[in-house]
Protein backbone atom coordinates (compact mmCIF):
# COMPACT_ATOMS: atom_id res chain seq x y z
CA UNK A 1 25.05 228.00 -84.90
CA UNK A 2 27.38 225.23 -85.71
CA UNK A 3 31.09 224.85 -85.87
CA UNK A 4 33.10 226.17 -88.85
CA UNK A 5 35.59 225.16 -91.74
CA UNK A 6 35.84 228.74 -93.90
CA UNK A 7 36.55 230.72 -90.79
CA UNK A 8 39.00 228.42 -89.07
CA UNK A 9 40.76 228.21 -92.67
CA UNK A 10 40.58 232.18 -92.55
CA UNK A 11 42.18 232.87 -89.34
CA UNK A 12 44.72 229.86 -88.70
CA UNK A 13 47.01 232.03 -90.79
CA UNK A 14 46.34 234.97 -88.81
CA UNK A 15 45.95 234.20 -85.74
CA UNK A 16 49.45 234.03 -84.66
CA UNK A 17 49.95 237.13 -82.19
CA UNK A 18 50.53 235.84 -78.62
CA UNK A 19 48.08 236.09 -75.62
CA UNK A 20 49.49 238.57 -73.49
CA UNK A 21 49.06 236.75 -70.28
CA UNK A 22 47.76 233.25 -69.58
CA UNK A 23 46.95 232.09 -66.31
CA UNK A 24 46.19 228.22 -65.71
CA UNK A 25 43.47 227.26 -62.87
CA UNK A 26 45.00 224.69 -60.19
CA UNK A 27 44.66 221.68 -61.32
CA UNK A 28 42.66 219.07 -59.33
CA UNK A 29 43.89 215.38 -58.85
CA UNK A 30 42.00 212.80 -59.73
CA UNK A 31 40.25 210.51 -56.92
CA UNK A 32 43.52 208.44 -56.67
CA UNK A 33 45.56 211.81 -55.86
CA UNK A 34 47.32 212.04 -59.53
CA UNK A 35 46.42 213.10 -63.02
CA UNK A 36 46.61 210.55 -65.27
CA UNK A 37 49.19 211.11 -68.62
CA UNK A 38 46.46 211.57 -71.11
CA UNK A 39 44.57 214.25 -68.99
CA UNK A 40 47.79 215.95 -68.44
CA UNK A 41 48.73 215.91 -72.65
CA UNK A 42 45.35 217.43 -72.62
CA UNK A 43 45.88 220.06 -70.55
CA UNK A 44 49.34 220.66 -71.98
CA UNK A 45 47.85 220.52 -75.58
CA UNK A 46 45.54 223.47 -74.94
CA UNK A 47 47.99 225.55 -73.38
CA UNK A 48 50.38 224.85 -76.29
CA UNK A 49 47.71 226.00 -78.42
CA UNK A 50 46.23 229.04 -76.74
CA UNK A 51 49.22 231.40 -77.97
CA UNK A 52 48.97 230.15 -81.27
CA UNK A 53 45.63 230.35 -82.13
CA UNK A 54 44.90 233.54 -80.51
CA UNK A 55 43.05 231.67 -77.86
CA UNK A 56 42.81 234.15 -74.26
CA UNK A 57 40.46 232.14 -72.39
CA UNK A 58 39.37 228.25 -72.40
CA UNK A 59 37.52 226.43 -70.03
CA UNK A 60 37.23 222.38 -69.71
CA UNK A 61 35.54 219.70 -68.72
CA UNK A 62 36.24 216.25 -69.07
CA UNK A 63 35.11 212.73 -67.74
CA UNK A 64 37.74 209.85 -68.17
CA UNK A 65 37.45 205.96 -66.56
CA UNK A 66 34.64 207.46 -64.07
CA UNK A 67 36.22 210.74 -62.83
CA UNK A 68 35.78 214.31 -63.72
CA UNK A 69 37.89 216.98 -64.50
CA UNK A 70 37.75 220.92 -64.56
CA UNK A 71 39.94 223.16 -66.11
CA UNK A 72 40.18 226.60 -66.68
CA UNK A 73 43.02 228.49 -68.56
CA UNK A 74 44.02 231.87 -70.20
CA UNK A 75 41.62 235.05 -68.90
CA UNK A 76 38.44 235.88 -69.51
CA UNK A 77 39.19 239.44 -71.33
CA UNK A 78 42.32 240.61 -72.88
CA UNK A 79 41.49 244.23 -71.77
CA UNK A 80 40.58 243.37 -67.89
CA UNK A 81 41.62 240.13 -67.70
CA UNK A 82 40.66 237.49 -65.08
CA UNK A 83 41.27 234.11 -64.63
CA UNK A 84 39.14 231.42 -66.28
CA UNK A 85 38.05 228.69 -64.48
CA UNK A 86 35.28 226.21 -64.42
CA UNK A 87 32.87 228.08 -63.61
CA UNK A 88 33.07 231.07 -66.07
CA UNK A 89 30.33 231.36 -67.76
CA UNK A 90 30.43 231.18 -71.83
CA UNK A 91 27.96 231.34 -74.60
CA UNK A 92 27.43 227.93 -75.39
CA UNK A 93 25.42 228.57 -78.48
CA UNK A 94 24.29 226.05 -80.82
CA UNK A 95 24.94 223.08 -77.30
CA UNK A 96 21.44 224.87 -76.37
CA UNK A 97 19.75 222.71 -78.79
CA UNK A 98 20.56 219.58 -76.91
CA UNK A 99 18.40 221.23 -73.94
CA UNK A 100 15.42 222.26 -76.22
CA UNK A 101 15.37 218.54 -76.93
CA UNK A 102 15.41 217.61 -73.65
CA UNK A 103 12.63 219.65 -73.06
CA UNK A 104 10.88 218.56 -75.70
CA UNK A 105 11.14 214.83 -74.53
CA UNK A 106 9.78 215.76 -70.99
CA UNK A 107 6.80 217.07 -72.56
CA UNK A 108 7.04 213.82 -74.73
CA UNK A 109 7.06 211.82 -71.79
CA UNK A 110 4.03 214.28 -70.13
CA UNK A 111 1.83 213.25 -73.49
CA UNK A 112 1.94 217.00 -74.08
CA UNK A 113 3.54 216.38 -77.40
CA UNK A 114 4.05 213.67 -80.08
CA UNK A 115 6.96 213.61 -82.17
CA UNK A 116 5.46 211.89 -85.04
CA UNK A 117 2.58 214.80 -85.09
CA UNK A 118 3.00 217.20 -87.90
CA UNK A 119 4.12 221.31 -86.24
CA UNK A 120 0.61 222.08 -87.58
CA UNK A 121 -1.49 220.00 -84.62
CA UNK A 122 0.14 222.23 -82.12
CA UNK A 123 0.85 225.50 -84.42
CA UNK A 124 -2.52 225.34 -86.90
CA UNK A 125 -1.09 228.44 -88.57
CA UNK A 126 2.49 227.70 -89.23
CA UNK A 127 3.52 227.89 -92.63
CA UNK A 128 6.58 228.80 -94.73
CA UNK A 129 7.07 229.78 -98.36
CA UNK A 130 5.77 225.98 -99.18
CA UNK A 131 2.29 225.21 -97.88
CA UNK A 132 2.11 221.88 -98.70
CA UNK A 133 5.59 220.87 -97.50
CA UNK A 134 4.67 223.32 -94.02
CA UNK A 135 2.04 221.04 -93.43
CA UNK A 136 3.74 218.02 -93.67
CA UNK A 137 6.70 218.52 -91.07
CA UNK A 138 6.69 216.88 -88.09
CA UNK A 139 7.93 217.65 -84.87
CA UNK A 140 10.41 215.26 -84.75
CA UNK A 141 11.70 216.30 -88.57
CA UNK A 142 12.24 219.68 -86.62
CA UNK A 143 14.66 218.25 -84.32
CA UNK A 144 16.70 216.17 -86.38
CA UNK A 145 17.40 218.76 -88.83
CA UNK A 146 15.31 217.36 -91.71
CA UNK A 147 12.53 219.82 -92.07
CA UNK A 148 13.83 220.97 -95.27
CA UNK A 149 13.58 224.77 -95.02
CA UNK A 150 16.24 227.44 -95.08
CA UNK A 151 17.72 227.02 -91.30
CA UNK A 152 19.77 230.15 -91.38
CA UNK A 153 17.14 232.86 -90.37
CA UNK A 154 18.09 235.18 -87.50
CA UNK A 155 15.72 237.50 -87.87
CA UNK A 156 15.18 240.30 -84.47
CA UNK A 157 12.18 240.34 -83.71
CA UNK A 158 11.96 242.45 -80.26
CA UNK A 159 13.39 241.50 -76.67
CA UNK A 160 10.07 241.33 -75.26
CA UNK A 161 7.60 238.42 -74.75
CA UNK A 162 6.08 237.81 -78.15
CA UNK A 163 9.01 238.13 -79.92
CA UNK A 164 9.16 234.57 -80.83
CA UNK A 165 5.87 234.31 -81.63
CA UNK A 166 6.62 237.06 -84.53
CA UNK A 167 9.62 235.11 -85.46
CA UNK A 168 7.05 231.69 -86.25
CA UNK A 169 4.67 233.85 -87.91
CA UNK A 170 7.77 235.41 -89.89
CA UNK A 171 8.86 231.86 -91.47
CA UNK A 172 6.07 232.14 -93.90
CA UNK A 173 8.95 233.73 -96.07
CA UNK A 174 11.56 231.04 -95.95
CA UNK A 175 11.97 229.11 -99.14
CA UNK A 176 11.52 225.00 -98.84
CA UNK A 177 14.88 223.66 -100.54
CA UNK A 178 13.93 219.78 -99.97
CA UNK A 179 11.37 217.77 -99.19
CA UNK A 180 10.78 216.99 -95.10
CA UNK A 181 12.15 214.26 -93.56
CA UNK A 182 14.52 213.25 -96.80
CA UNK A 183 17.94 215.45 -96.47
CA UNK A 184 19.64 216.41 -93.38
CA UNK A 185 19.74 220.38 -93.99
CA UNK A 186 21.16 222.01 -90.53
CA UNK A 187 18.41 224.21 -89.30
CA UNK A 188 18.77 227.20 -86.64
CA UNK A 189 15.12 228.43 -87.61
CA UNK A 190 13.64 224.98 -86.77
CA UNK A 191 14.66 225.17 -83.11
CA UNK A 192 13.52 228.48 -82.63
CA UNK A 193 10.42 226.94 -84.04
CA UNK A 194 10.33 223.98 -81.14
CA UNK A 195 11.04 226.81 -79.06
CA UNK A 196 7.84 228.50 -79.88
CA UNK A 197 6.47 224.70 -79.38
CA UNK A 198 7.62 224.82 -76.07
CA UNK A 199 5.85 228.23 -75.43
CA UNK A 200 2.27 227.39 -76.35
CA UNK A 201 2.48 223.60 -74.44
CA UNK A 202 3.25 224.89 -71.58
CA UNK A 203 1.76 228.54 -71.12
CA UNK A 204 4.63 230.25 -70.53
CA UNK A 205 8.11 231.57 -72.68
CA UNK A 206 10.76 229.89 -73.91
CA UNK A 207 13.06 230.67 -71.49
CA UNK A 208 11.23 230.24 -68.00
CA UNK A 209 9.90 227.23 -69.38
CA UNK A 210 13.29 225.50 -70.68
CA UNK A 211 14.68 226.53 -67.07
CA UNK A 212 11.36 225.21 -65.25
CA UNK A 213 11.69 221.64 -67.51
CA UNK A 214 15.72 221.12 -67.31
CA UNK A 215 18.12 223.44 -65.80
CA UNK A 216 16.30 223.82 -62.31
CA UNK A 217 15.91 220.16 -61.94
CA UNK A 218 19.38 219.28 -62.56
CA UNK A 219 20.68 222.26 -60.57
CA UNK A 220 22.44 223.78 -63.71
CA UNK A 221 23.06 226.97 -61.58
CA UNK A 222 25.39 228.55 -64.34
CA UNK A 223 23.00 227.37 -66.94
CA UNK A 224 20.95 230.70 -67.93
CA UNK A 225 19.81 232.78 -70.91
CA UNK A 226 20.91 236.15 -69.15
CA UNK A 227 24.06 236.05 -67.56
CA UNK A 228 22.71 238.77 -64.73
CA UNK A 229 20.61 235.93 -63.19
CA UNK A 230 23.83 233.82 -62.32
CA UNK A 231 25.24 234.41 -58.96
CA UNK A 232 28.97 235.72 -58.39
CA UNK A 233 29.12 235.05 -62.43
CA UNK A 234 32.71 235.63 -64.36
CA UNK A 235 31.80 236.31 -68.23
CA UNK A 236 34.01 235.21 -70.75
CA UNK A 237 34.08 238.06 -73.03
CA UNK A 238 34.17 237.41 -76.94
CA UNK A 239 37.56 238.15 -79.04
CA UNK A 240 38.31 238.77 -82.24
CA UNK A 241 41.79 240.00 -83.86
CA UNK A 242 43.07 243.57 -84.71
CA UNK A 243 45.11 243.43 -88.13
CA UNK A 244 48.36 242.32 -86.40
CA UNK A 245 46.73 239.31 -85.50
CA UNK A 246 46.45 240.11 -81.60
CA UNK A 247 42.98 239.13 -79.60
CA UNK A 248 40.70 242.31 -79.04
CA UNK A 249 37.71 242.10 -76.78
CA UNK A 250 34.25 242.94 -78.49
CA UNK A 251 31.50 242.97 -75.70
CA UNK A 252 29.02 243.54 -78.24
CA UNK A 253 29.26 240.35 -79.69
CA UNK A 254 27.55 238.65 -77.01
CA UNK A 255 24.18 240.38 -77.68
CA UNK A 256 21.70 237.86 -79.61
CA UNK A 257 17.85 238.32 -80.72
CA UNK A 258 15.53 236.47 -78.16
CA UNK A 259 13.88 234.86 -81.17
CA UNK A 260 17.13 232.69 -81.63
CA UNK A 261 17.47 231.65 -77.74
CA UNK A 262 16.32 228.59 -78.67
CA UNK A 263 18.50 227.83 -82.16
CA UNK A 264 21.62 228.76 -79.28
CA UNK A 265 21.00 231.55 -76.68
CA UNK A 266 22.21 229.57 -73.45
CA UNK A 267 25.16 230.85 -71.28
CA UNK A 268 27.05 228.10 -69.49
CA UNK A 269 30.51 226.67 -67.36
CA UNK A 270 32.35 223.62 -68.15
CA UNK A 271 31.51 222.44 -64.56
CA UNK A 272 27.85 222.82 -65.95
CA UNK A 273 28.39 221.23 -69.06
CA UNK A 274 29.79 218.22 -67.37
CA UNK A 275 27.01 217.96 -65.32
CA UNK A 276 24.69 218.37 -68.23
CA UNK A 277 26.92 215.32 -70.22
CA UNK A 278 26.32 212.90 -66.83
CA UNK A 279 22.84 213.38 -67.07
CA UNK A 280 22.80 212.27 -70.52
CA UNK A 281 25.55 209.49 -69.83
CA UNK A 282 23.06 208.21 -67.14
CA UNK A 283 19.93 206.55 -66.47
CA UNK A 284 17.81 209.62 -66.97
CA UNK A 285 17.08 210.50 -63.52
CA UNK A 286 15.74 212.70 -62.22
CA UNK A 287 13.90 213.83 -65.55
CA UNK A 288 13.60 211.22 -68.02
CA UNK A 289 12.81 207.41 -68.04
CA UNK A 290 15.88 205.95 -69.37
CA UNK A 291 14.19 204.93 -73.04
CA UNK A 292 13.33 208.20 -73.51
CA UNK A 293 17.09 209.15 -73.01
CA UNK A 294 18.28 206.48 -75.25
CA UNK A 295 15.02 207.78 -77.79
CA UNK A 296 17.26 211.41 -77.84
CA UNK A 297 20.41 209.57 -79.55
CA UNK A 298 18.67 206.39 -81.30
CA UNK A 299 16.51 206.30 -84.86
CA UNK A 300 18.60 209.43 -86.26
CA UNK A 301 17.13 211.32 -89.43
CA UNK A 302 18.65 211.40 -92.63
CA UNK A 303 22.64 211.18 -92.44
CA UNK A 304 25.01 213.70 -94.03
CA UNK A 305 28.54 215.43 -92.70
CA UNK A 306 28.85 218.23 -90.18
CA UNK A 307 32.30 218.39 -90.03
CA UNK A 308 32.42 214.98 -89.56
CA UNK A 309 30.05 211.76 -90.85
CA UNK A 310 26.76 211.78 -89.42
CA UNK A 311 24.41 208.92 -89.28
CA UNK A 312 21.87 211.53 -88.95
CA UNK A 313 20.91 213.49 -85.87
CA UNK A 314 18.46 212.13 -83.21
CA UNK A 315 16.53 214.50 -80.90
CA UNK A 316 19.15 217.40 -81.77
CA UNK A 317 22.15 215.01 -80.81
CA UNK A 318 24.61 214.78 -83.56
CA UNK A 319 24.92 210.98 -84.22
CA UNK A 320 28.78 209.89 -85.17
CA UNK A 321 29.96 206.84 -86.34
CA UNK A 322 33.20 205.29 -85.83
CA UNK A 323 35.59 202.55 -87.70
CA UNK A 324 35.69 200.43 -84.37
CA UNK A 325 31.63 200.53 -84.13
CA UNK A 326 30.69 202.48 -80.85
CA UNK A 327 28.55 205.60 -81.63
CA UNK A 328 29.99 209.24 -80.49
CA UNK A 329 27.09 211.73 -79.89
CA UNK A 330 27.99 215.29 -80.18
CA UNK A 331 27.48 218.70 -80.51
CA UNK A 332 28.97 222.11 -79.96
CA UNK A 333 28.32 225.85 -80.82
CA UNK A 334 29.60 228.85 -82.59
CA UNK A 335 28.56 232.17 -82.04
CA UNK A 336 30.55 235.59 -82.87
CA UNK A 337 33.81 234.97 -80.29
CA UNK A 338 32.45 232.35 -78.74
CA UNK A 339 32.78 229.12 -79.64
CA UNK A 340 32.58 225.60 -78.47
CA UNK A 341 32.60 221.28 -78.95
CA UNK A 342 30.82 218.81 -76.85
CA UNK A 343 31.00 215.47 -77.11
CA UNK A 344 29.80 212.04 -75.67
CA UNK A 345 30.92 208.53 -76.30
CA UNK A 346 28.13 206.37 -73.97
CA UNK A 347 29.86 203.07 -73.96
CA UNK A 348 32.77 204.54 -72.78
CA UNK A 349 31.18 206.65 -69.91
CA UNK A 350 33.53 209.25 -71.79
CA UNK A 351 32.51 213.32 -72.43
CA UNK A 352 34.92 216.43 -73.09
CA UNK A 353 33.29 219.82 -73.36
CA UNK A 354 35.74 222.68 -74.07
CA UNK A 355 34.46 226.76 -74.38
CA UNK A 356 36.49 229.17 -75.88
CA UNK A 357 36.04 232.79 -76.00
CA UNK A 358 38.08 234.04 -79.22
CA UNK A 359 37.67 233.42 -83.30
CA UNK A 360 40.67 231.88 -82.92
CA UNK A 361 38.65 229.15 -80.99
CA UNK A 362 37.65 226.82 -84.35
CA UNK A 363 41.13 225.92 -84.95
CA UNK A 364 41.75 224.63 -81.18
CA UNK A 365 38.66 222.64 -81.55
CA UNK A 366 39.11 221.43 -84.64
CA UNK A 367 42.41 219.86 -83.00
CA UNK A 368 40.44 218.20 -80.41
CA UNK A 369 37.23 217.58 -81.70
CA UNK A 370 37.26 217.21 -86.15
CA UNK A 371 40.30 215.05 -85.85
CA UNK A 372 41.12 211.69 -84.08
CA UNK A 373 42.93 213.42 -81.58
CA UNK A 374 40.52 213.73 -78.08
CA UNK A 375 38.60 210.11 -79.46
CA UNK A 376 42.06 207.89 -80.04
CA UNK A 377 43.59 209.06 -76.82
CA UNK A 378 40.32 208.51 -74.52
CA UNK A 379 38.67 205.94 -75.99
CA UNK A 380 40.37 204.14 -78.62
CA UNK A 381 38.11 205.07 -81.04
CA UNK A 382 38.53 206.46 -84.62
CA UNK A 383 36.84 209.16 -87.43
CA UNK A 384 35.73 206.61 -90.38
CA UNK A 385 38.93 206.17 -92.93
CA UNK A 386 39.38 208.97 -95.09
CA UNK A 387 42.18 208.80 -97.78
CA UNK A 388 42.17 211.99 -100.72
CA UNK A 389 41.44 210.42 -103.60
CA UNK A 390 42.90 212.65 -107.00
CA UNK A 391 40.39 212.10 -109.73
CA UNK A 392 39.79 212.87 -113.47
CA UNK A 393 38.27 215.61 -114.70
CA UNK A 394 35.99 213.40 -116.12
CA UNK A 395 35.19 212.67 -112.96
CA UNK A 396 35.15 216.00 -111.35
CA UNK A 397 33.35 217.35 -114.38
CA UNK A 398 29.60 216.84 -112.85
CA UNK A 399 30.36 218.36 -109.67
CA UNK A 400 32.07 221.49 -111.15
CA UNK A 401 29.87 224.74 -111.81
CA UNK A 402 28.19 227.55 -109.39
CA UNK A 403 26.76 226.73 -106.25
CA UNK A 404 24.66 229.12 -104.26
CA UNK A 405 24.03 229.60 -100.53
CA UNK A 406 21.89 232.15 -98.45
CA UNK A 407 20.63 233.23 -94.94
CA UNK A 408 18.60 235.81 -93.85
CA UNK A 409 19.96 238.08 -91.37
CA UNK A 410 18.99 240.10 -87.86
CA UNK A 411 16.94 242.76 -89.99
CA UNK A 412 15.42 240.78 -92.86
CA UNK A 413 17.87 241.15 -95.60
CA UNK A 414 18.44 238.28 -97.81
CA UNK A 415 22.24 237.29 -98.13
CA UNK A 416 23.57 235.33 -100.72
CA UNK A 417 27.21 232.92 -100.25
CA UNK A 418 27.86 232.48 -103.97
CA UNK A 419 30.73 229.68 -104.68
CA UNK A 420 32.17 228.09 -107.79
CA UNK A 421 33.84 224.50 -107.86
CA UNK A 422 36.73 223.89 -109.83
CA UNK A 423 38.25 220.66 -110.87
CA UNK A 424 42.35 221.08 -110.36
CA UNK A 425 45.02 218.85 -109.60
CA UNK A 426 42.22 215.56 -109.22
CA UNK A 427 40.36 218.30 -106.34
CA UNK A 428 37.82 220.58 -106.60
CA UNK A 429 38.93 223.82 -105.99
CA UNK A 430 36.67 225.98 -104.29
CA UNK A 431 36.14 229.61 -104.62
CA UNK A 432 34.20 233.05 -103.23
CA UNK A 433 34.60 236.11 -105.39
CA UNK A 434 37.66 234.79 -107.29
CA UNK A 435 39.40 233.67 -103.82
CA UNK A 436 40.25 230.07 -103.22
CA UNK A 437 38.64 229.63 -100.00
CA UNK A 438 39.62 225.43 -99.78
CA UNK A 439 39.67 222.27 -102.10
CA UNK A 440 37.84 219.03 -102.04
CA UNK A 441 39.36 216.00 -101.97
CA UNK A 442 37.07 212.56 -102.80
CA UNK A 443 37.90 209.46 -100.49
CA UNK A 444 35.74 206.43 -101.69
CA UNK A 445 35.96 204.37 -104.72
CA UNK A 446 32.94 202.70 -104.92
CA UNK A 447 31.13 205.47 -107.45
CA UNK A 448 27.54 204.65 -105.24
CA UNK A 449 29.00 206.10 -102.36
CA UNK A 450 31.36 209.05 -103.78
CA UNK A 451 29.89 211.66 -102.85
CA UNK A 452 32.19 212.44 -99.48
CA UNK A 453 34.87 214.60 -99.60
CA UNK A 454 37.73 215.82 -96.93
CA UNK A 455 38.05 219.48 -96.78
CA UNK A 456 41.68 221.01 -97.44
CA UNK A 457 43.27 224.48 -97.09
CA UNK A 458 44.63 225.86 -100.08
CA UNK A 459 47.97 224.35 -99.75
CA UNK A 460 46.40 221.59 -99.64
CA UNK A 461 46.70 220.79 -95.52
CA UNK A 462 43.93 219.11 -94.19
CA UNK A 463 41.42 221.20 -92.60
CA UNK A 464 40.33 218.20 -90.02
CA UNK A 465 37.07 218.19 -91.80
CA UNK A 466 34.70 217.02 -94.15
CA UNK A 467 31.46 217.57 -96.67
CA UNK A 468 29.80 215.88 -99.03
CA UNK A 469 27.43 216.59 -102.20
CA UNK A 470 23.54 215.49 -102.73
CA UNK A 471 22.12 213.85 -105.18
CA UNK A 472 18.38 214.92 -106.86
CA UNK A 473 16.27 212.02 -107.33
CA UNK A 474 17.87 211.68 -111.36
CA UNK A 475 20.88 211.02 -109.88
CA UNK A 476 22.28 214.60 -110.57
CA UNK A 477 24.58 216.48 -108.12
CA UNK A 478 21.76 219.18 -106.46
CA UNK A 479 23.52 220.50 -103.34
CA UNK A 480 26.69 220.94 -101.83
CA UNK A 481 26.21 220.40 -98.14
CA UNK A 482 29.57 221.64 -96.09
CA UNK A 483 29.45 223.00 -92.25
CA UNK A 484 25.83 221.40 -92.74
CA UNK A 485 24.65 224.11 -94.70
CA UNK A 486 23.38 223.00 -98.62
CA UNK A 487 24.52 225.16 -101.64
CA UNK A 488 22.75 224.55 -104.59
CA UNK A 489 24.11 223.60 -107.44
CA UNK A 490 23.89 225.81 -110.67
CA UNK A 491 22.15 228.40 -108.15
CA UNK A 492 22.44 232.02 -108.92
CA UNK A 493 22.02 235.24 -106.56
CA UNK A 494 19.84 237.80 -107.79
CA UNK A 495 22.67 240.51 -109.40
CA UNK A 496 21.38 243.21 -107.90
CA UNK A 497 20.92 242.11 -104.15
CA UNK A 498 24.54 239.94 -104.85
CA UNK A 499 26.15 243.02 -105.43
CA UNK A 500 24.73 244.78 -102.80
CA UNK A 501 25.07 242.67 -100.21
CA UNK A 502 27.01 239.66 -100.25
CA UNK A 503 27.95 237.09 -97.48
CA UNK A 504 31.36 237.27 -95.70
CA UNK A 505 32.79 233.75 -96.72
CA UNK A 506 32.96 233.04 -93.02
CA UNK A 507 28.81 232.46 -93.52
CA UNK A 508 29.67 229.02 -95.13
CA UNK A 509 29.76 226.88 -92.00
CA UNK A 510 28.76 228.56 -88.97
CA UNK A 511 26.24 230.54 -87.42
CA UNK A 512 27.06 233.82 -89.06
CA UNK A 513 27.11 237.09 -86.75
CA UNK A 514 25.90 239.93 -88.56
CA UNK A 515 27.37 243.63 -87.51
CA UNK A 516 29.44 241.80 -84.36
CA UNK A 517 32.66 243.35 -86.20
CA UNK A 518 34.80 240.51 -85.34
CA UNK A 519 35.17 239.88 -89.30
């Protein structure tokens, strides 16, 4: 449950069947009566891109100079289709995590829970493959993705209300692939984990108690893990493309295990959203003091790249620099279908949250939200410089070789992503199964600091995107981390489960959807 780099790579190139019909939302004025320029090249940019990308339905929210926007465009489902507008209600997947740490801190701020504790004061039996590295994590290595454990476990463990109990006691199998608190590793299984937290604090599940701590409070009426307890709700249904390229509605992609609800289980509006980026834009009223608010995007973990550069990530806020110096906080969420960006720049008072309901979503976002595009406009503010280097193969040589990724999916089967770098051209080449899936590019001189790269499409395009490699404690290249997710180097699958069952590619950089057929 992140955003995506293989996927949007994928389907940019086939994504180009029109959206049969696309109907705009009125569009409010602003408090002065008018729209300003850059709101309307907004608007104008999405509906410019909705036909190309294979885009039927987008919703948006914005806040610019101390107004708010809402917009809804396209339809909700190609095969009954509806209007979008700010109040359709979209899976806002991996965003969810922002309100489990939310709910965390009011239970912080209750002296219900210490961050600093280890998971083991609260859950004495929690363990995974590692015993001694289980009983080291802390709560807040949970949160800011540094726990060090394979993230990517879906596993279904029942609808009813021990199912994410099972799903704890069922991380005793996940593998520990660094040490806590030292490499930012992005982690779905950890928030179901704070999840379960959440559940034994305060007596109660997950989901009554996440709606109990944040969404009733801030009146987040279109802010619910089952759709059927939203009033009068519109559901944007998840697309994905029939082999001309054209959007096809798949229902069934919006089912999800209750033991992931809290890794990104949340339906939500943009109207919703908005609200949900003014409460974190504010003082903290009416949940939080205002230092615990400023605690959920200050002293971030260990940095990295999730599509972009991360300082690290605070209490589940992505932490962003910039060239000019202001910090962007973000997030966003990708589920089968349904995907999404949200992001926050506090000293600007600025937010944009966009939901999409189509696989053709990634490519709109990555527009908006990988790129300088939304910051520059709104804010002035710019991704770190990042200028493709081409480099020896002397260079390239260390970095070359297998590299080996893996999940575990909705019934317990082990996956494997296996990849091989290439040097070519001064880029590493990157492969799955003998297909070029994108190159590397290396941006910084200074050999200390290396270790980023931009991510291209085959052609060598930019991608709007970027990864980077991590270093063992020898100084040896041990992972390649891209979409978040770390690869390790010289890894091999076992042959006989590789053969059997390997990976789509699309499993490199986003929450991958097992059986939702959109792939």
């Amino acid at each position: 449950m992140s955003e995506q780099i293989s996927r949007r790579t994928l389907l940019c190139a086939t994504a180009g069947g029109a959206v049969g019909t696309m109907i705009a939302a009125p569009a409010p004025a602003s408090a002065s009566g008018r729209t300003p320029a850059v709101v309307r090249e907004l608007e104008e940019k999405i509906r410019q891109a909705m036909p190309v990308y294979g885009v039927p339905g987008v919703s948006l929210g914005l806040r610019h100079r101390g107004v708010d926007y809402v917009r809804g465009f396209g339809v909700t489902d190609v095969a009954a289709p509806a209007p979008v507008d700010g109040d359709t209600v979209f899976r806002i997947a991996s965003t969810t995590k922002t309100f489990v740490g939310t709910g965390m801190m009011r239970l912080v701020e209750r002296g219900r829970i210490d961050l600093d504790r280890t998971i083991r004061s609260y859950l004495p039996d929690f363990r995974t493959s590692d015993p001694a590295a289980s009983a080291r994590v802390t709560v807040r290595q949970a949160l800011d993705h540094s726990a060090g454990w394979l993230g990517d476990f879906f596993l279904d463990t029942g609808s009813d209300d021990g199912a994410l109990a099972r799903y704890v006691a069922a991380m005793s199998r996940l593998p520990q692939l660094t040490a806590p608190g030292e490499v930012f590793g992005y982690n779905n299984a950890a928030l179901s984990l704070a999840g379960r937290l959440i559940e034994v604090v305060t007596g109660t599940t997950f989901e009554r108690a996440l709606q109990s701590l944040v969404m009733d409070p801030l009146r987040l009426a279109h802010t619910r893990f089952h759709p059927e307890e939203i009033r009068d709700v519109s559901i944007a249904v998840p697309h994905g493309f029939d082999e001309e390229g054209n959007p096809v509605s798949v229902p069934a992609a919006l089912a999800l295990p209750r033991s992931i609800h809290g890794a990104g289980g949340l339906f939500s509006s943009a109207r919703d959203q908005l609200r949900w980026a003014r409460f974190h834009l504010g003082d903290g009223s009416p949940l939080l003091s205002a230092r615990s608010l400023r605690a959920m995007r200050s002293r971030p973990g260990p940095g990295g790249t999730l599509f972009v550069e991360l300082d690290g990530a605070g209490v589940t806020w992505m932490l962003r620099p910039t060239a000019e110096g202001p910090k962007v906080v973000q997030h966003g969420g990708d589920l089968g279908g349904q995907h999404s960006g949200f992001l926050m720049v506090p000293e600007r008072d600025f937010a944009l949250t966009v939901l999409t309901n189509s696989e053709g979503g990634p490519a709109l976002l990555d527009d908006l939200f990988g790129g300088d595009w939304a910051l520059s406009r709104f804010t002035g503010l710019h991704n770190l410089p990042a200028v493709p280097l081409r480099l020896s193969a002397a260079e390239l040589a260390p970095y070359e070789g297998p590299y080996l990724g893996q999940q575990i999916g909705y019934t317990g089967e082990t996956e494997y992503v296996p990849l091989r770098l290439t040097a070519a051209d001064g880029v590493l080449v990157v492969s799955y199964a003998d297909e070029e899936l994108l190159r590397l590019a290396f941006y910084r001189n200074a050999v200390a600091k290396r270790d980023h790269v931009v991510v291209l499409q085959p052609d060598g395009s930019a991608a709007n995107s970027r990864a980077n490699f991590v270093r063992d404690r020898d100084g040896s290249i041990a992972w390649l981390r891209v979409g978040g997710r770390l690869y390790r180097h010289d890894g091999v699958a076992p042959a006989a489960v590789s053969a059997a069952r390997p990976a789509r590619p699309s499993s490199l950089t986003t929450l991958p959807h097992p059986d939702s057929g959109l792939l």
